[in-house]
PDB file of N, CA and C in Angstrom:
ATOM      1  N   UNK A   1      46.243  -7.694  64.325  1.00  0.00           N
ATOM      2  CA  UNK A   1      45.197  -6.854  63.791  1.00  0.00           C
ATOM      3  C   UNK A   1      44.262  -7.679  62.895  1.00  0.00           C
ATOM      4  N   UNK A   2      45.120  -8.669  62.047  1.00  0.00           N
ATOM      5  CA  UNK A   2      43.915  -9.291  61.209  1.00  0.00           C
ATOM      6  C   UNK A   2      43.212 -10.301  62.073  1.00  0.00           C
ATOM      7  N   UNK A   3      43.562 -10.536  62.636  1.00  0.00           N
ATOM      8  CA  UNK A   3      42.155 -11.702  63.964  1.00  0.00           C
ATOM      9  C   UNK A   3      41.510 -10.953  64.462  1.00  0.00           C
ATOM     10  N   UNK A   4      41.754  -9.341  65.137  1.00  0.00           N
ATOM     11  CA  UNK A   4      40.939  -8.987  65.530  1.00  0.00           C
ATOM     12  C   UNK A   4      39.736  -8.641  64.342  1.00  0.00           C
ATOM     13  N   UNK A   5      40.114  -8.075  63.279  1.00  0.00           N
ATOM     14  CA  UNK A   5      39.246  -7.585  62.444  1.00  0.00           C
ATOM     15  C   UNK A   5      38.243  -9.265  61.903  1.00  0.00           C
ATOM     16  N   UNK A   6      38.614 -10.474  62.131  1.00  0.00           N
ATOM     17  CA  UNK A   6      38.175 -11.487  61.667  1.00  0.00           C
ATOM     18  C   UNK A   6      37.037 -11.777  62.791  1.00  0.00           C
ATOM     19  N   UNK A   7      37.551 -11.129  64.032  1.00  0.00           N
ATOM     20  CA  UNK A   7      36.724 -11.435  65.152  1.00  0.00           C
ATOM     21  C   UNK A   7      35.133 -10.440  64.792  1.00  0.00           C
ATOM     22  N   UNK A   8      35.970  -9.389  64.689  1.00  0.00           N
ATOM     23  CA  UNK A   8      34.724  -7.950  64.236  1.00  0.00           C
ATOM     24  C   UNK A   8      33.849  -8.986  63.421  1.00  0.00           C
ATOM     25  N   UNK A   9      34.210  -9.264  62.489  1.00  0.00           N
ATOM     26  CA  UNK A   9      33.556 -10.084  61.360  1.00  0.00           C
ATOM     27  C   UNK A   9      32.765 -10.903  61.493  1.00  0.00           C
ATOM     28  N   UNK A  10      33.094 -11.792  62.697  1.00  0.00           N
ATOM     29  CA  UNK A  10      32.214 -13.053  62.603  1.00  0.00           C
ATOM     30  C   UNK A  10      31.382 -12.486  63.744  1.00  0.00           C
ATOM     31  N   UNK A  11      31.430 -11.717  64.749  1.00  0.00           N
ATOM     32  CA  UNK A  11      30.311 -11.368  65.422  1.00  0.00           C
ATOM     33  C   UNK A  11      29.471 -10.406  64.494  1.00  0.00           C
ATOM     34  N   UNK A  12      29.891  -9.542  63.593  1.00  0.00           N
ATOM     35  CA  UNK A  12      29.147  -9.009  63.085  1.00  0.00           C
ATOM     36  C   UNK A  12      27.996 -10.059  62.022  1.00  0.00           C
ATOM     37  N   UNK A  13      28.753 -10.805  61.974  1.00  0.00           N
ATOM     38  CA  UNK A  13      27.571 -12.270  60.901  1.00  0.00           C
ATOM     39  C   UNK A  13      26.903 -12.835  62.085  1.00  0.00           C
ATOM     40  N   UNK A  14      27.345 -12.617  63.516  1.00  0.00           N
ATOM     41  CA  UNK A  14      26.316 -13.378  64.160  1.00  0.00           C
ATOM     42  C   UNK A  14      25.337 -12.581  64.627  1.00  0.00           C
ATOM     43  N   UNK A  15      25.055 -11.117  64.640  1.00  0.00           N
ATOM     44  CA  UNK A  15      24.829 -10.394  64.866  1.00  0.00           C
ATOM     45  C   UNK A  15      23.296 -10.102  63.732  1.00  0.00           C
ATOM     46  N   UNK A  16      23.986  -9.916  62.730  1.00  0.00           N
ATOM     47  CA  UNK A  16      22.805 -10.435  61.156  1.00  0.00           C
ATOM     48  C   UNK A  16      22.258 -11.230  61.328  1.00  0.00           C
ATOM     49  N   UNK A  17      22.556 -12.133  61.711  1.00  0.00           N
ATOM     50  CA  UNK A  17      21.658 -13.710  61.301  1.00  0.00           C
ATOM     51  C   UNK A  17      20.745 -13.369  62.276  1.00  0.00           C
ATOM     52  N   UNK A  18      21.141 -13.393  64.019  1.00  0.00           N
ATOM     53  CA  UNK A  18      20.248 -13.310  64.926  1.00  0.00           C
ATOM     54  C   UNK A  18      19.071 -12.609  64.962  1.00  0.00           C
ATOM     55  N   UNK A  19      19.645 -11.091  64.623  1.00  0.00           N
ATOM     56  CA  UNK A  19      18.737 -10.341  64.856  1.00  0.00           C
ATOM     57  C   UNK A  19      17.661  -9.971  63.708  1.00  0.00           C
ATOM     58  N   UNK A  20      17.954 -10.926  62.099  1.00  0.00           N
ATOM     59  CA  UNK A  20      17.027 -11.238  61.323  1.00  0.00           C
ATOM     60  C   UNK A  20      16.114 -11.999  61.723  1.00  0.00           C
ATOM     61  N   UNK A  21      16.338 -13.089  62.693  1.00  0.00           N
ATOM     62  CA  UNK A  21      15.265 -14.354  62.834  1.00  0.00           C
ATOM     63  C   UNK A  21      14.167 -13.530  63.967  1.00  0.00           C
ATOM     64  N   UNK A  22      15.174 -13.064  64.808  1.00  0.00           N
ATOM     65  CA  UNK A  22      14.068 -12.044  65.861  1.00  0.00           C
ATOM     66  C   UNK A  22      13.147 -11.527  64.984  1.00  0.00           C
ATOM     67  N   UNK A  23      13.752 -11.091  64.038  1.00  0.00           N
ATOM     68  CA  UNK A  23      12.492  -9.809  63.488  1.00  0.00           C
ATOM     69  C   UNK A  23      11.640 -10.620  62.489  1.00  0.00           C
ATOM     70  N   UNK A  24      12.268 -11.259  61.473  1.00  0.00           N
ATOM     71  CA  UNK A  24      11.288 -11.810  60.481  1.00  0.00           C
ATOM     72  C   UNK A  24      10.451 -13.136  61.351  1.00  0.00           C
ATOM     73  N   UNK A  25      11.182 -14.126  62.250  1.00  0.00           N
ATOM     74  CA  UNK A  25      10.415 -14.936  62.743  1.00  0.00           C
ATOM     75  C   UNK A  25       9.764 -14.868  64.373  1.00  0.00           C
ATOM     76  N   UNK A  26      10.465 -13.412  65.036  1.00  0.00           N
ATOM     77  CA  UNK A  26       9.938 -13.315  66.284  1.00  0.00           C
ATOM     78  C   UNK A  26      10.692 -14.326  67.315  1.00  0.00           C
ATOM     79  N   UNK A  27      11.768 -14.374  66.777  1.00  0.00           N
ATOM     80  CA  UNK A  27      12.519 -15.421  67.738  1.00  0.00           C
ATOM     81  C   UNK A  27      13.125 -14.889  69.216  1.00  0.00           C
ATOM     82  N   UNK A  28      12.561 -15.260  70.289  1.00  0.00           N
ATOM     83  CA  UNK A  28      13.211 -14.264  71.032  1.00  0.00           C
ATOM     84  C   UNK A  28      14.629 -14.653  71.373  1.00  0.00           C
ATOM     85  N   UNK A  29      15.017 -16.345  71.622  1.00  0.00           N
ATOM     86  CA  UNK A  29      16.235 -16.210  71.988  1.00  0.00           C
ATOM     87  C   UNK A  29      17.278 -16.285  70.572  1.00  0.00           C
ATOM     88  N   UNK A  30      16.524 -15.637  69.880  1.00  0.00           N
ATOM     89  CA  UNK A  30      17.610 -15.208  69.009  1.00  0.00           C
ATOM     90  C   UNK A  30      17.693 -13.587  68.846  1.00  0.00           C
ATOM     91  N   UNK A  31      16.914 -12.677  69.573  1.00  0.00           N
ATOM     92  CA  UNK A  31      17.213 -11.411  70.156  1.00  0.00           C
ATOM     93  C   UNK A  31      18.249 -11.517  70.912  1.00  0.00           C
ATOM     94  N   UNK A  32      18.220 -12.344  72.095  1.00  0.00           N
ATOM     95  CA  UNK A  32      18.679 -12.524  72.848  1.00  0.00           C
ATOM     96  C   UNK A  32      20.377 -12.535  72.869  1.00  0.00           C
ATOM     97  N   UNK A  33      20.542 -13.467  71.907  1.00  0.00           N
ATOM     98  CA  UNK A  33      22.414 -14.040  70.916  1.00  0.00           C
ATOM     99  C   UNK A  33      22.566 -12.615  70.517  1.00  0.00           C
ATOM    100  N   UNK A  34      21.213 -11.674  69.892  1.00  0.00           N
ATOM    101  CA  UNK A  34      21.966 -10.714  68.551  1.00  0.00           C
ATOM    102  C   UNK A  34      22.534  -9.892  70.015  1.00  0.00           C
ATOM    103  N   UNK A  35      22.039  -9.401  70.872  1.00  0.00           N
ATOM    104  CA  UNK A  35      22.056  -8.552  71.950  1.00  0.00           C
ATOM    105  C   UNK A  35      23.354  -8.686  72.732  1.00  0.00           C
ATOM    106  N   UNK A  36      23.225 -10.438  72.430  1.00  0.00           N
ATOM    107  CA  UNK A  36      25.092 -10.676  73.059  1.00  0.00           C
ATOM    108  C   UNK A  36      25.612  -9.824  72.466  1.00  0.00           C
ATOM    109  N   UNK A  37      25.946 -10.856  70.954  1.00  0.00           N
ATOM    110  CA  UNK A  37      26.836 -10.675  69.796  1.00  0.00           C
ATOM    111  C   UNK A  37      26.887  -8.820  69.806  1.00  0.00           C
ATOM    112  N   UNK A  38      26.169  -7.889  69.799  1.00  0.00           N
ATOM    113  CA  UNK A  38      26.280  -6.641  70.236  1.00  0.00           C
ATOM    114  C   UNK A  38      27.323  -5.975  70.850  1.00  0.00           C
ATOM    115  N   UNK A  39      27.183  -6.641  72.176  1.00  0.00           N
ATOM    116  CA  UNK A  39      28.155  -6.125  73.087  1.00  0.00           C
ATOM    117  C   UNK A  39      29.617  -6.521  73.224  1.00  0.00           C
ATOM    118  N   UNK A  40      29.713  -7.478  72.118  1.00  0.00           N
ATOM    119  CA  UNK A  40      30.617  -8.299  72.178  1.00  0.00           C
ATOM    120  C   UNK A  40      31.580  -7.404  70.610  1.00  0.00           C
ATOM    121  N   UNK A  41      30.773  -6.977  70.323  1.00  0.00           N
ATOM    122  CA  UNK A  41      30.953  -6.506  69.353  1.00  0.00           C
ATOM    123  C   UNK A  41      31.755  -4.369  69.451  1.00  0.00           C
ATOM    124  N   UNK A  42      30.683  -3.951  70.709  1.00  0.00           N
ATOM    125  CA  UNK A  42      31.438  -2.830  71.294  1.00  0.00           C
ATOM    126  C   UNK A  42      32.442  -2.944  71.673  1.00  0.00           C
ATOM    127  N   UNK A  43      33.258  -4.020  72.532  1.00  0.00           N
ATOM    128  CA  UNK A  43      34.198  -4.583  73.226  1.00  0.00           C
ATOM    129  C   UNK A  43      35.502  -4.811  71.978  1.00  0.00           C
ATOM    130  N   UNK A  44      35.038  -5.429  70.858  1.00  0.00           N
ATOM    131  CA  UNK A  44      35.858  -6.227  70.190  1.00  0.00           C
ATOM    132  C   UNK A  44      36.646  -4.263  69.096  1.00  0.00           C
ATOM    133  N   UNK A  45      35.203  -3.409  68.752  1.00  0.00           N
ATOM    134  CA  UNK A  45      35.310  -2.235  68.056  1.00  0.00           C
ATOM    135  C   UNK A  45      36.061  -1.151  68.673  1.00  0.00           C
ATOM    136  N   UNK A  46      35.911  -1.253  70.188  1.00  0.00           N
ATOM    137  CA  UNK A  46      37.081  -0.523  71.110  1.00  0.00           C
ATOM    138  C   UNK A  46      38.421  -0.457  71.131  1.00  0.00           C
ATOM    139  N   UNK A  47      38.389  -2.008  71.384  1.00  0.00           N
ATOM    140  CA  UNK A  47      39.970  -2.419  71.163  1.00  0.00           C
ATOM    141  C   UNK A  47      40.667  -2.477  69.330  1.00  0.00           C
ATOM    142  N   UNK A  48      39.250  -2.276  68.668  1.00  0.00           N
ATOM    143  CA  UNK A  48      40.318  -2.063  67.167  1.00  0.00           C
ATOM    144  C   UNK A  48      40.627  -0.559  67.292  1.00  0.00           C
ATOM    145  N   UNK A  49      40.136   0.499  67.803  1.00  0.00           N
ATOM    146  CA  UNK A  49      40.371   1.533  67.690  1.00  0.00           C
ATOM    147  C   UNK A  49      41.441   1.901  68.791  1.00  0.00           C
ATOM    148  N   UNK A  50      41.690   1.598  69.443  1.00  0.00           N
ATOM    149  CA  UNK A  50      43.198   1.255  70.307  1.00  0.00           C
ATOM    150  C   UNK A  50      44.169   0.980  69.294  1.00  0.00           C
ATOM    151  N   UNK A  51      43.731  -0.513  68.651  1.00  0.00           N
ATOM    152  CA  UNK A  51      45.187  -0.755  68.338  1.00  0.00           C
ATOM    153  C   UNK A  51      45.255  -0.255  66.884  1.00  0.00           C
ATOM    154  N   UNK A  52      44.072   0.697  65.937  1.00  0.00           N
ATOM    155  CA  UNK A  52      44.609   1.564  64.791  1.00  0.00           C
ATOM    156  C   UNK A  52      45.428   2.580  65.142  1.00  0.00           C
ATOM    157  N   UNK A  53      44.929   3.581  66.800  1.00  0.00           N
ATOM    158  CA  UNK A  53      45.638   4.461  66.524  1.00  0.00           C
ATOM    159  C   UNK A  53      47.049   4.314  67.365  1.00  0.00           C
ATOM    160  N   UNK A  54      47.379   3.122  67.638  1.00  0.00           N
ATOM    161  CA  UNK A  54      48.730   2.857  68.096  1.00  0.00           C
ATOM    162  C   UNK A  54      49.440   2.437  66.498  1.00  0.00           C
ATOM    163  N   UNK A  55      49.112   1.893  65.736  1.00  0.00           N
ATOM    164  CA  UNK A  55      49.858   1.537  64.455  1.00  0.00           C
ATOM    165  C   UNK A  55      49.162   2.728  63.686  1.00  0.00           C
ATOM    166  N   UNK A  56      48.780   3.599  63.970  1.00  0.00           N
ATOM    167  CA  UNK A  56      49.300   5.094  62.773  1.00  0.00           C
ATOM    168  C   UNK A  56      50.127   5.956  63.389  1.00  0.00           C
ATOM    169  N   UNK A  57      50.620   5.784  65.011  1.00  0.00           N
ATOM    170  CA  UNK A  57      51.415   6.945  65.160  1.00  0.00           C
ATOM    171  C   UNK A  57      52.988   6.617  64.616  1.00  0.00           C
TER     172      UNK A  57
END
């Protein structure tokens, strides 16, 4: 559980960074990373909610 939540974490910082430079500097392939980091990020938030509600029953 704590790697996954470390994983949440660091896509979520890659996620910030990217999609700041898109916006303040117009970067597109750094839209591009945040848009990964996104989905990578649904994927990673799925499976924490799997494995919370297997360790609360």
């Amino acid at each position: 559980m704590k790697e996954l939540v470390a994983k949440i974490q660091e896509q979520i910082n890659a996620f910030s960074e990217n999609a700041g430079m898109q916006v303040e500097k117009n970067n597109k392939a750094a839209g591009a990373r945040a848009r990964k980091a996104s989905l990578e990020l649904e994927k990673l938030l799925k499976e924490f909610r799997k494995v919370s509600i297997t360790a609360s029953k």
